[in-house]
N, C-alpha and C. Protein backbone atom coordinates (compact mmCIF):
# COMPACT_ATOMS: atom_id res chain seq x y z
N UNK A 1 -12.77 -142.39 -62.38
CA UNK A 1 -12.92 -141.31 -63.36
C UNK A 1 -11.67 -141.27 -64.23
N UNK A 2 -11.84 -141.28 -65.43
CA UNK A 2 -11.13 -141.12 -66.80
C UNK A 2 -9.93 -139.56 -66.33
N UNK A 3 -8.65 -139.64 -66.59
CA UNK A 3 -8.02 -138.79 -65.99
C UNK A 3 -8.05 -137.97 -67.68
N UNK A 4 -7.75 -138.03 -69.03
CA UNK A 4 -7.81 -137.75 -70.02
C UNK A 4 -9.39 -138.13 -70.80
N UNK A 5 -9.66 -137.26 -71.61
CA UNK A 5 -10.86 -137.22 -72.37
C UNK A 5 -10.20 -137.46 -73.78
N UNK A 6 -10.82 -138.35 -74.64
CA UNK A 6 -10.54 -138.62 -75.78
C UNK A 6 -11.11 -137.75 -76.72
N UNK A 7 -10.65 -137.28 -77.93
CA UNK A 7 -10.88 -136.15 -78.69
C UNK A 7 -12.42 -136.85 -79.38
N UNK A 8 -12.43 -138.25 -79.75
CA UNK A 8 -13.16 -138.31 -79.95
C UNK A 8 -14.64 -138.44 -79.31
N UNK A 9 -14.61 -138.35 -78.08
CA UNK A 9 -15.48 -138.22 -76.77
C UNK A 9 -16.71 -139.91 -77.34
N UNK A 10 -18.16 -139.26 -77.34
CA UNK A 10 -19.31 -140.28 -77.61
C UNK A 10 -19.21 -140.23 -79.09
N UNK A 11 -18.66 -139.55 -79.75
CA UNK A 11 -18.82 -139.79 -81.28
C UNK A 11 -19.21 -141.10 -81.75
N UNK A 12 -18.09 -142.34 -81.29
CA UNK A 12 -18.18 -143.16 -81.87
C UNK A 12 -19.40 -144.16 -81.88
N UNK A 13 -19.84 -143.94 -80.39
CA UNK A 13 -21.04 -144.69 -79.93
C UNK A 13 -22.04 -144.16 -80.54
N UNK A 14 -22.43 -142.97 -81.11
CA UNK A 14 -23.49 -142.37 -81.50
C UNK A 14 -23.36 -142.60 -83.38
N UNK A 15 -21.99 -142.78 -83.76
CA UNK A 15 -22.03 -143.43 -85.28
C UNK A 15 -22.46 -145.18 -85.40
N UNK A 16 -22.23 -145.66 -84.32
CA UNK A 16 -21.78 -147.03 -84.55
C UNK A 16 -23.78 -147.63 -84.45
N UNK A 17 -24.37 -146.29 -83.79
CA UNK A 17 -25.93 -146.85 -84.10
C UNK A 17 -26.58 -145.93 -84.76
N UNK A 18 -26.30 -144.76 -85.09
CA UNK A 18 -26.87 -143.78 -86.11
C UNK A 18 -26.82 -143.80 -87.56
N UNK A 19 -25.44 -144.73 -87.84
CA UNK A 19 -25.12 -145.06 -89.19
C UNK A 19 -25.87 -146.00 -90.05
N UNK A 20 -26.14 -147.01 -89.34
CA UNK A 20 -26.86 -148.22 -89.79
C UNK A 20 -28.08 -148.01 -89.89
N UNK A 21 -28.27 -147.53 -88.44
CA UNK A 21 -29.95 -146.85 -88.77
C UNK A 21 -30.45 -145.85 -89.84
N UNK A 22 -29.67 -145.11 -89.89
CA UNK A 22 -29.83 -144.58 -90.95
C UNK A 22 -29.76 -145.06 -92.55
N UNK A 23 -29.09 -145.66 -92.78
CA UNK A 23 -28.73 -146.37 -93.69
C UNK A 23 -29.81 -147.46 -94.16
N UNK A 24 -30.07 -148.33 -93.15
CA UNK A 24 -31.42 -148.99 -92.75
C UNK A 24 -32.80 -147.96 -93.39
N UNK A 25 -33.23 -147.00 -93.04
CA UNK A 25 -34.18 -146.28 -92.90
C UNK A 25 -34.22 -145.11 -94.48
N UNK A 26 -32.64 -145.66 -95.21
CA UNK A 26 -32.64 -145.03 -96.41
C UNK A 26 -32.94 -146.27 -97.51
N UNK A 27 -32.95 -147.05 -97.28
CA UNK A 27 -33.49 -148.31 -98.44
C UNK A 27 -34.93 -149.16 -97.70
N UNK A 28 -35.30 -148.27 -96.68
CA UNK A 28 -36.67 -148.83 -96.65
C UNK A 28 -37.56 -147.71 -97.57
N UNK A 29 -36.51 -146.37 -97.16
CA UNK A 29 -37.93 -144.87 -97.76
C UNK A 29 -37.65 -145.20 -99.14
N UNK A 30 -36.68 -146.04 -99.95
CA UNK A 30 -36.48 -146.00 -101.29
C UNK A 30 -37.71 -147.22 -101.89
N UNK A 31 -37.29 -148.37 -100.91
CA UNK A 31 -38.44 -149.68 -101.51
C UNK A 31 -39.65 -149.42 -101.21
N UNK A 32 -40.12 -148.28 -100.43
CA UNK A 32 -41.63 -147.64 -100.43
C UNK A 32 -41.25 -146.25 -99.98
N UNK A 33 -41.07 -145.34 -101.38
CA UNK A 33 -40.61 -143.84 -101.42
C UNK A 33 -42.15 -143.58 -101.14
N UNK A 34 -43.33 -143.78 -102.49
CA UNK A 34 -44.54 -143.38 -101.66
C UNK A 34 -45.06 -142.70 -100.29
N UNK A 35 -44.78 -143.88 -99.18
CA UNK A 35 -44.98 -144.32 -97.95
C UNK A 35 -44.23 -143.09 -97.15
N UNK A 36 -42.83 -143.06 -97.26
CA UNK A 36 -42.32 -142.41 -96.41
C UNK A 36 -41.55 -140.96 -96.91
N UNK A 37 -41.81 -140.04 -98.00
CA UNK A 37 -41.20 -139.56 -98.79
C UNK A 37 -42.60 -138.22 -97.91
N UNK A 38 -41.92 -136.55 -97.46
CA UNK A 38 -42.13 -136.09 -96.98
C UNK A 38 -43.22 -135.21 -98.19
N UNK A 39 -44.77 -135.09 -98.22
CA UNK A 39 -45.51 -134.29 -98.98
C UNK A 39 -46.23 -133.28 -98.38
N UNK A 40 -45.43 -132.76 -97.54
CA UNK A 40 -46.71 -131.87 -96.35
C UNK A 40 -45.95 -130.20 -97.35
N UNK A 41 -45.11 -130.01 -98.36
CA UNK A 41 -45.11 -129.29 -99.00
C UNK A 41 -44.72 -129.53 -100.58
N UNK A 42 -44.32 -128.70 -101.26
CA UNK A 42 -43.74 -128.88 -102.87
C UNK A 42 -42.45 -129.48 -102.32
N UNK A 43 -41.92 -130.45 -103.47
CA UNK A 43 -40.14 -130.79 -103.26
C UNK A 43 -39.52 -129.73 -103.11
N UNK A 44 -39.69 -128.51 -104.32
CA UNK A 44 -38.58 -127.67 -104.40
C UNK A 44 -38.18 -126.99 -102.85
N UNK A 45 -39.63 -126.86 -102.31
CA UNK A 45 -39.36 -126.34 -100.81
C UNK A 45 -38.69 -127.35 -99.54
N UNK A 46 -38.71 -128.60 -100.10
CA UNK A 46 -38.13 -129.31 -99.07
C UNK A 46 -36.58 -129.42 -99.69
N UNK A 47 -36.51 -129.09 -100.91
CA UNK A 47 -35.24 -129.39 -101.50
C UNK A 47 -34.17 -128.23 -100.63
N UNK A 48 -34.83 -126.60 -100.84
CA UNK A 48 -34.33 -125.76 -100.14
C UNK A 48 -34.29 -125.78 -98.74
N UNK A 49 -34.88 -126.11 -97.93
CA UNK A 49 -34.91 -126.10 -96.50
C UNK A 49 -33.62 -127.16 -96.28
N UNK A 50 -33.52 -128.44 -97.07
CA UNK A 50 -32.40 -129.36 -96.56
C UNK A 50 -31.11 -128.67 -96.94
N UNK A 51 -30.93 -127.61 -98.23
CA UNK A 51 -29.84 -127.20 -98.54
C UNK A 51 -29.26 -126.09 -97.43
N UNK A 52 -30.34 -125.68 -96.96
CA UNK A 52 -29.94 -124.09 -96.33
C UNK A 52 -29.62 -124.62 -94.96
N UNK A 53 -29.98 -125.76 -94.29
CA UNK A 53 -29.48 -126.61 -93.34
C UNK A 53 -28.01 -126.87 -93.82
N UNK A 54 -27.85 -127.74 -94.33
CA UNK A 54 -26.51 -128.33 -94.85
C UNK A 54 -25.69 -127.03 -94.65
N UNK A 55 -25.87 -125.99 -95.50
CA UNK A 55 -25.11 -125.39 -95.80
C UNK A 55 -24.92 -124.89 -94.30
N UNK A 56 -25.78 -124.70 -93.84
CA UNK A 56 -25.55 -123.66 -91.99
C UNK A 56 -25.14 -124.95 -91.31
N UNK A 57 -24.86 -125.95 -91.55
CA UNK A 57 -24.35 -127.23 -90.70
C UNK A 57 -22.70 -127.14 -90.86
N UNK A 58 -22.99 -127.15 -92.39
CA UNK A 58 -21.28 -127.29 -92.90
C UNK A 58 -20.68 -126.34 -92.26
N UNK A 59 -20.92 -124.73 -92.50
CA UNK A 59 -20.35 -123.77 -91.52
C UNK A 59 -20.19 -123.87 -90.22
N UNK A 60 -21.17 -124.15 -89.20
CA UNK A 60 -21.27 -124.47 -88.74
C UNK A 60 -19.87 -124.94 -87.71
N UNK A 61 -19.85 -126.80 -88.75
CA UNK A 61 -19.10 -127.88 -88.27
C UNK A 61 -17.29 -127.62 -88.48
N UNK A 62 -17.54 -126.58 -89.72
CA UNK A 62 -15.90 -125.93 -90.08
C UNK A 62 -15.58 -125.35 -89.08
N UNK A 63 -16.35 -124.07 -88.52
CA UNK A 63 -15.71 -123.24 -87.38
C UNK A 63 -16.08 -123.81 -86.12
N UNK A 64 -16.43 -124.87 -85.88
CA UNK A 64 -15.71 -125.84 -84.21
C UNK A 64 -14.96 -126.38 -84.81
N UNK A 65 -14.53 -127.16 -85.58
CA UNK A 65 -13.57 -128.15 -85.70
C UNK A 65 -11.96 -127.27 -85.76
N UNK A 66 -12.55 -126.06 -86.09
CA UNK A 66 -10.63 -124.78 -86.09
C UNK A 66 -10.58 -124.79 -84.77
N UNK A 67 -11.62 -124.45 -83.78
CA UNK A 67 -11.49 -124.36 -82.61
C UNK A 67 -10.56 -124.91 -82.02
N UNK A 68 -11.61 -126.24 -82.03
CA UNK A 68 -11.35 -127.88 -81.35
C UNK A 68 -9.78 -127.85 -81.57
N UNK A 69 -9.68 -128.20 -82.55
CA UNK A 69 -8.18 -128.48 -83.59
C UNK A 69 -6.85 -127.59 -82.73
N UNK A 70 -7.37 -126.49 -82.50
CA UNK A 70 -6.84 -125.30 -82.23
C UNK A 70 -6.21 -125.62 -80.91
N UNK A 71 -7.27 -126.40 -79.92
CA UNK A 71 -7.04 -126.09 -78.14
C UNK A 71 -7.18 -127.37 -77.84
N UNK A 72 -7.81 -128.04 -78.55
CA UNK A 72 -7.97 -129.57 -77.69
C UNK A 72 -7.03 -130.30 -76.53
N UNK A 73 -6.08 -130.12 -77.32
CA UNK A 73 -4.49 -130.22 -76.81
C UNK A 73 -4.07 -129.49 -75.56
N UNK A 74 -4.87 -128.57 -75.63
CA UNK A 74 -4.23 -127.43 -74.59
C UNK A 74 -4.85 -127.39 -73.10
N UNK A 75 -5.97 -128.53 -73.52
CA UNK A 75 -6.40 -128.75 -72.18
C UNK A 75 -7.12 -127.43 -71.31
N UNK A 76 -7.79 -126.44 -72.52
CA UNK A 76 -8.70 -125.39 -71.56
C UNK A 76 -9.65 -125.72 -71.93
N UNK A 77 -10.64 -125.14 -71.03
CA UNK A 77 -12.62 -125.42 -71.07
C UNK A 77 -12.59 -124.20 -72.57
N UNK A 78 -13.45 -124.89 -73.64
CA UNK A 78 -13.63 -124.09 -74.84
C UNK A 78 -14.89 -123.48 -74.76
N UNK A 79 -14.91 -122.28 -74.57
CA UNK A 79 -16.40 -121.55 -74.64
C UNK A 79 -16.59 -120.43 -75.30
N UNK A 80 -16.19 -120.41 -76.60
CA UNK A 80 -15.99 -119.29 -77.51
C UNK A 80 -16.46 -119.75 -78.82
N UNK A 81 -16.76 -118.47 -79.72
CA UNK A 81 -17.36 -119.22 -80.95
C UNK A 81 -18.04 -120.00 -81.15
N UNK A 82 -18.37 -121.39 -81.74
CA UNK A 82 -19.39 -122.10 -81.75
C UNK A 82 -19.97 -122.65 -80.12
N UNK A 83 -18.73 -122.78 -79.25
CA UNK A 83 -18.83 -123.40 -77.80
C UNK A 83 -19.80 -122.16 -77.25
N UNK A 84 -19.52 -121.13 -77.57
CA UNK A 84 -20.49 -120.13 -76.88
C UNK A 84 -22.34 -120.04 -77.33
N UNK A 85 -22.13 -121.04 -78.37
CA UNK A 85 -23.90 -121.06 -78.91
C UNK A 85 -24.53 -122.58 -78.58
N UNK A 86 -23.84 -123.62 -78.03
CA UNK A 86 -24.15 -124.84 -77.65
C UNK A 86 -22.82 -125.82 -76.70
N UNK A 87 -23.13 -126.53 -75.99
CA UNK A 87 -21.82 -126.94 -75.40
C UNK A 87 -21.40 -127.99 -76.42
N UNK A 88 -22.10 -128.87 -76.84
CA UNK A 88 -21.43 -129.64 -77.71
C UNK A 88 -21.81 -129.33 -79.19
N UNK A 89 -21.40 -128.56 -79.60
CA UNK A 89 -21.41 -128.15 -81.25
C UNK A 89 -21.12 -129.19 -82.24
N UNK A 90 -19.82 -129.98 -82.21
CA UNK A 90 -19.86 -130.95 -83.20
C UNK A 90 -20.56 -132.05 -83.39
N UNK A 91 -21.36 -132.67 -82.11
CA UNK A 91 -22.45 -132.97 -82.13
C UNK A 91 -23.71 -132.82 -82.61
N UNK A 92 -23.68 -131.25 -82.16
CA UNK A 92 -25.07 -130.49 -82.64
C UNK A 92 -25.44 -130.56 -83.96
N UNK A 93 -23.74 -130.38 -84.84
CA UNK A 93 -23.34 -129.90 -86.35
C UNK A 93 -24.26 -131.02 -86.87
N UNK A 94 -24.33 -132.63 -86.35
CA UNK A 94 -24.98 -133.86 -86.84
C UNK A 94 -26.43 -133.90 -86.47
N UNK A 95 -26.61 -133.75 -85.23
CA UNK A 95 -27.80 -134.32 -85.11
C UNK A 95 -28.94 -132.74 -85.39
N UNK A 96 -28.56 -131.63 -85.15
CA UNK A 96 -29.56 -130.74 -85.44
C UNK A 96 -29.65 -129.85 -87.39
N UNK A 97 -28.22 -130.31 -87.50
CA UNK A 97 -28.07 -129.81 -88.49
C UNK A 97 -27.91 -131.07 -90.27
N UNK A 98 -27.16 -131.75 -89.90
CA UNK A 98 -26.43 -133.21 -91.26
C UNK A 98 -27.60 -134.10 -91.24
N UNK A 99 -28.35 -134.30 -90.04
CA UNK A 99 -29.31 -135.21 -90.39
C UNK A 99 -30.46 -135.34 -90.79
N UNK A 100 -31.32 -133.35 -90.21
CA UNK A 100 -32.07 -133.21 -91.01
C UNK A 100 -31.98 -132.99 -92.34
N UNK A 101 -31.01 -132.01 -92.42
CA UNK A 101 -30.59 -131.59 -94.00
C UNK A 101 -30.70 -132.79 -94.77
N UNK A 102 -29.75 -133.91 -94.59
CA UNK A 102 -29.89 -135.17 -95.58
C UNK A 102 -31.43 -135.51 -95.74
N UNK A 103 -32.05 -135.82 -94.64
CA UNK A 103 -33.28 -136.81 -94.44
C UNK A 103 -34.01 -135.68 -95.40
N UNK A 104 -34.01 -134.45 -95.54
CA UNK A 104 -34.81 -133.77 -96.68
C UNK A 104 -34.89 -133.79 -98.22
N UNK A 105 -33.12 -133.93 -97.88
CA UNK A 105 -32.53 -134.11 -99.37
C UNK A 105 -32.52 -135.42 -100.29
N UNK A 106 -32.92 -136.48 -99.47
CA UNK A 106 -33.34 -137.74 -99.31
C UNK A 106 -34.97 -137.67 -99.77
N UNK A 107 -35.74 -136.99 -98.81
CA UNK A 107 -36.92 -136.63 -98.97
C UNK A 107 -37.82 -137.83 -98.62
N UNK A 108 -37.32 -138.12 -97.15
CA UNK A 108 -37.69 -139.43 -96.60
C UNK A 108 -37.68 -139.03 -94.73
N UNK A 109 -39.17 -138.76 -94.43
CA UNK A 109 -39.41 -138.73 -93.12
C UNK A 109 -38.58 -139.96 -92.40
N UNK A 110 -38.86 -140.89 -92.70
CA UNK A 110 -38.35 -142.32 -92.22
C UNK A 110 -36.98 -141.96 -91.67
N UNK A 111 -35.83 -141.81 -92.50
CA UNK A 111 -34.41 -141.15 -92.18
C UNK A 111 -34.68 -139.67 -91.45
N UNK A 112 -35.36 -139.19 -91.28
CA UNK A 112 -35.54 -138.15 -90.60
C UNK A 112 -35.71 -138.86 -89.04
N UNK A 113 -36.12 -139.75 -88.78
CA UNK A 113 -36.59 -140.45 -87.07
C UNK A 113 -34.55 -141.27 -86.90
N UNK A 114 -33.73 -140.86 -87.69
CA UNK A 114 -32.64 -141.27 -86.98
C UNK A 114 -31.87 -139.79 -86.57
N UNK A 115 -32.71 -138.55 -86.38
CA UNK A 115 -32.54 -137.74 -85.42
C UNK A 115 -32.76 -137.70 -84.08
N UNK A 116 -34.05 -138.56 -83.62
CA UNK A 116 -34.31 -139.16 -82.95
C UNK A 116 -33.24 -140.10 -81.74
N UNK A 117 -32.99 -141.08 -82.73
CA UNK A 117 -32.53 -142.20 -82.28
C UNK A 117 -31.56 -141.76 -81.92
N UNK A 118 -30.46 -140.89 -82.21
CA UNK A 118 -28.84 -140.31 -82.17
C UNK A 118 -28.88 -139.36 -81.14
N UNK A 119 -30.24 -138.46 -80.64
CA UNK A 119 -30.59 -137.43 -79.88
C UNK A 119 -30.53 -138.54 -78.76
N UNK A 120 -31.55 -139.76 -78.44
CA UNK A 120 -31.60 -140.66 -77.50
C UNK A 120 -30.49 -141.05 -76.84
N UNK A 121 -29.06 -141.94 -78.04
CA UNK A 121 -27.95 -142.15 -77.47
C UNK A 121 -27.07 -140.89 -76.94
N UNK A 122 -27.06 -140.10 -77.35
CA UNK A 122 -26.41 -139.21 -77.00
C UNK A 122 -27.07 -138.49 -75.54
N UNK A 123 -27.92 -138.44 -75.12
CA UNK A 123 -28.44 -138.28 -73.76
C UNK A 123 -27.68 -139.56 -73.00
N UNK A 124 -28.25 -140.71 -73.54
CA UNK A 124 -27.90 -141.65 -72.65
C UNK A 124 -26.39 -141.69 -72.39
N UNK A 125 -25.37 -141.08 -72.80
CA UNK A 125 -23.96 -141.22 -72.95
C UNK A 125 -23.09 -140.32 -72.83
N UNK A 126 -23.52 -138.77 -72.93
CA UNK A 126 -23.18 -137.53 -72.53
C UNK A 126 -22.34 -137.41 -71.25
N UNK A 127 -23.24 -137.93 -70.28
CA UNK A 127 -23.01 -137.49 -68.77
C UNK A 127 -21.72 -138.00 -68.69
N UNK A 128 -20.92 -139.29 -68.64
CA UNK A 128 -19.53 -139.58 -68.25
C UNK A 128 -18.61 -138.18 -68.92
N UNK A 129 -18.82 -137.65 -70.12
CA UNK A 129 -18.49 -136.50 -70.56
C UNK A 129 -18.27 -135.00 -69.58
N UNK A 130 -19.62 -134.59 -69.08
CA UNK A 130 -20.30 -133.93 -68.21
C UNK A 130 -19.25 -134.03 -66.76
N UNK A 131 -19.19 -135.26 -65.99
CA UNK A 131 -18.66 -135.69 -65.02
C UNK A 131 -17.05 -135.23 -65.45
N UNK A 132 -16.34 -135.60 -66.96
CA UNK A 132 -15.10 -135.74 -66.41
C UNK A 132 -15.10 -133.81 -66.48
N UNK A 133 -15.84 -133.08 -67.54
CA UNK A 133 -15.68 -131.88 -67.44
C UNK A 133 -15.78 -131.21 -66.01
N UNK A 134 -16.84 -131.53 -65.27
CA UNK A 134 -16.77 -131.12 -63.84
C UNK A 134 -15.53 -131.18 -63.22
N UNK A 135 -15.13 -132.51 -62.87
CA UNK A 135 -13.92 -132.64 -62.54
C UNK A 135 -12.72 -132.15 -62.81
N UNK A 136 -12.62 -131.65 -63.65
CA UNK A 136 -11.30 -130.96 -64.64
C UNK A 136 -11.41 -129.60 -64.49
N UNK A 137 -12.64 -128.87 -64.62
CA UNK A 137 -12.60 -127.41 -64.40
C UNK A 137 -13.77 -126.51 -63.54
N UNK A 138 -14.19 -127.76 -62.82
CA UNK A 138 -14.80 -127.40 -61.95
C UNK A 138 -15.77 -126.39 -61.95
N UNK A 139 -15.71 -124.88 -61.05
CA UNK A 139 -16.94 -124.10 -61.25
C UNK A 139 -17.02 -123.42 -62.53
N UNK A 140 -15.75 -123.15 -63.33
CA UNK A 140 -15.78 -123.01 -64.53
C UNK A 140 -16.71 -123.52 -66.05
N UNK A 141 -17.08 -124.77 -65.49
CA UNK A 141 -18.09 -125.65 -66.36
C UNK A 141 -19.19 -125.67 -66.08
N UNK A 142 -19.25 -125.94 -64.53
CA UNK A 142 -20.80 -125.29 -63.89
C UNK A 142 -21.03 -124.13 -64.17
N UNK A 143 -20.53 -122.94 -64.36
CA UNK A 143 -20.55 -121.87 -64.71
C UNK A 143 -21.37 -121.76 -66.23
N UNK A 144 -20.51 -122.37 -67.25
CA UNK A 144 -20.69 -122.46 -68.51
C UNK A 144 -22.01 -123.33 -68.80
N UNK A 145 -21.93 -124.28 -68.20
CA UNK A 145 -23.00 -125.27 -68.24
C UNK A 145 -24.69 -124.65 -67.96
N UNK A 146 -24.50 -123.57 -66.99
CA UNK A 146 -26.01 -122.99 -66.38
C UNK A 146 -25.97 -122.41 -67.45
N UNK A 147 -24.71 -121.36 -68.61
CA UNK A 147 -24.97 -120.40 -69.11
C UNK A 147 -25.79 -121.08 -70.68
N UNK A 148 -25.11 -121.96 -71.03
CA UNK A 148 -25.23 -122.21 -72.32
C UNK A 148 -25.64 -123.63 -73.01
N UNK A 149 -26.56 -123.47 -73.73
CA UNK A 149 -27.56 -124.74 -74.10
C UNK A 149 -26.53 -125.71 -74.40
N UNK A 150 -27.02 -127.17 -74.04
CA UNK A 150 -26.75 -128.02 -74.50
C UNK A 150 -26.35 -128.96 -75.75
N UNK A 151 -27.45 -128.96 -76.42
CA UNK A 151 -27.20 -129.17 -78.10
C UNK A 151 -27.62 -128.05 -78.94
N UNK A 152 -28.55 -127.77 -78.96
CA UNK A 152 -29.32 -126.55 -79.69
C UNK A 152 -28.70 -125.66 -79.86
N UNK A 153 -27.89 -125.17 -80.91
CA UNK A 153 -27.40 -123.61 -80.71
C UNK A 153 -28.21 -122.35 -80.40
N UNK A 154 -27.90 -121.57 -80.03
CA UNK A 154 -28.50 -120.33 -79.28
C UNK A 154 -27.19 -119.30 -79.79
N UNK A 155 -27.61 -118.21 -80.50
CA UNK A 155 -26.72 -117.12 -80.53
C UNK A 155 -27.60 -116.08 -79.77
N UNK A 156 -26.40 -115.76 -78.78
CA UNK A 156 -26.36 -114.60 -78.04
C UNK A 156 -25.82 -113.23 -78.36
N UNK A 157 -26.22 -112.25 -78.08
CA UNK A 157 -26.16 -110.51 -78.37
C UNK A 157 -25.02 -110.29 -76.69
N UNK A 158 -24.24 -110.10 -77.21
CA UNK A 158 -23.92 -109.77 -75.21
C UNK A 158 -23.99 -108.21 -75.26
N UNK A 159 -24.10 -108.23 -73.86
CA UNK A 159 -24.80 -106.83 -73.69
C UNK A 159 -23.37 -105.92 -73.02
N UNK A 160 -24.23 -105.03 -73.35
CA UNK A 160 -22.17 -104.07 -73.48
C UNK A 160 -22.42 -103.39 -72.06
């Protein structure tokens, strides 16, 4: 077991096949936009749905990264602010939030299935993550871990 966690954790593994694919999947929806270009409403409404994403992504991805920035260093379990609505938020910021938004704004289902693919690696690659957090803070993470979703943000009301 890894005695230090790298700031950049699975990031890189999850760019190094999300990027291409994506990228891939943006000059196929272009050489047949027809084919893969999303019509199940008007543009203007898909135009807005990708913006109002983006924009709740970007926020989002600003207030973990003050966090992060903030404590990383400091070596405590982060479960406040964005950590309190998903365990991995800067993650989340991409795959629930940057990728649909683009793939709309794009206006290409096709780039929309490398939400998919990035959701996949990131399961498959999480857990060494998971493990070293156990190890490091023990019932504290189990604790956090039963309390609070995984990728998906969830805002909570706490009860007084």
């Amino acid at each position: 077991m890894r005695k230090n966690m790298t700031q950049w954790g699975i990031g890189p593994k999850l760019a190094l096949i999300g990027v291409p694919y994506f990228i891939i999947a943006l000059i196929i929806s272009r050489l047949w936009n027809n084919v893969f270009a999303f019509n199940i409403a008007p543009r203007s409404y898909i135009m807005a749905l990708g913006l109002i994403l983006l924009f709740i992504g970007i926020k989002f991805y600003i207030k973990t990264l003050k966090t992060f920035v903030l404590h990383f260093n400091q070596g405590v379990l982060l479960t406040r602010g964005t950590y309190s609505m998903c365990r991995n938020p800067i993650y989340s910021s991409f795959i629930v939030f940057f990728i649909p938004a683009i793939s709309l704004l794009v206006n290409s289902w096709l780039c929309l299935t490398t939400f998919v693919v990035v959701y996949i690696m990131f399961k498959l690659n999480i857990e060494n993550e998971y493990n070293y957090l156990k190890e490091k803070f023990k019932e504290d993470y189990i604790n956090y871990e039963n309390k609070v979703n995984e990728l998906f943000p969830m805002y909570r009301i706490k009860k007084m």
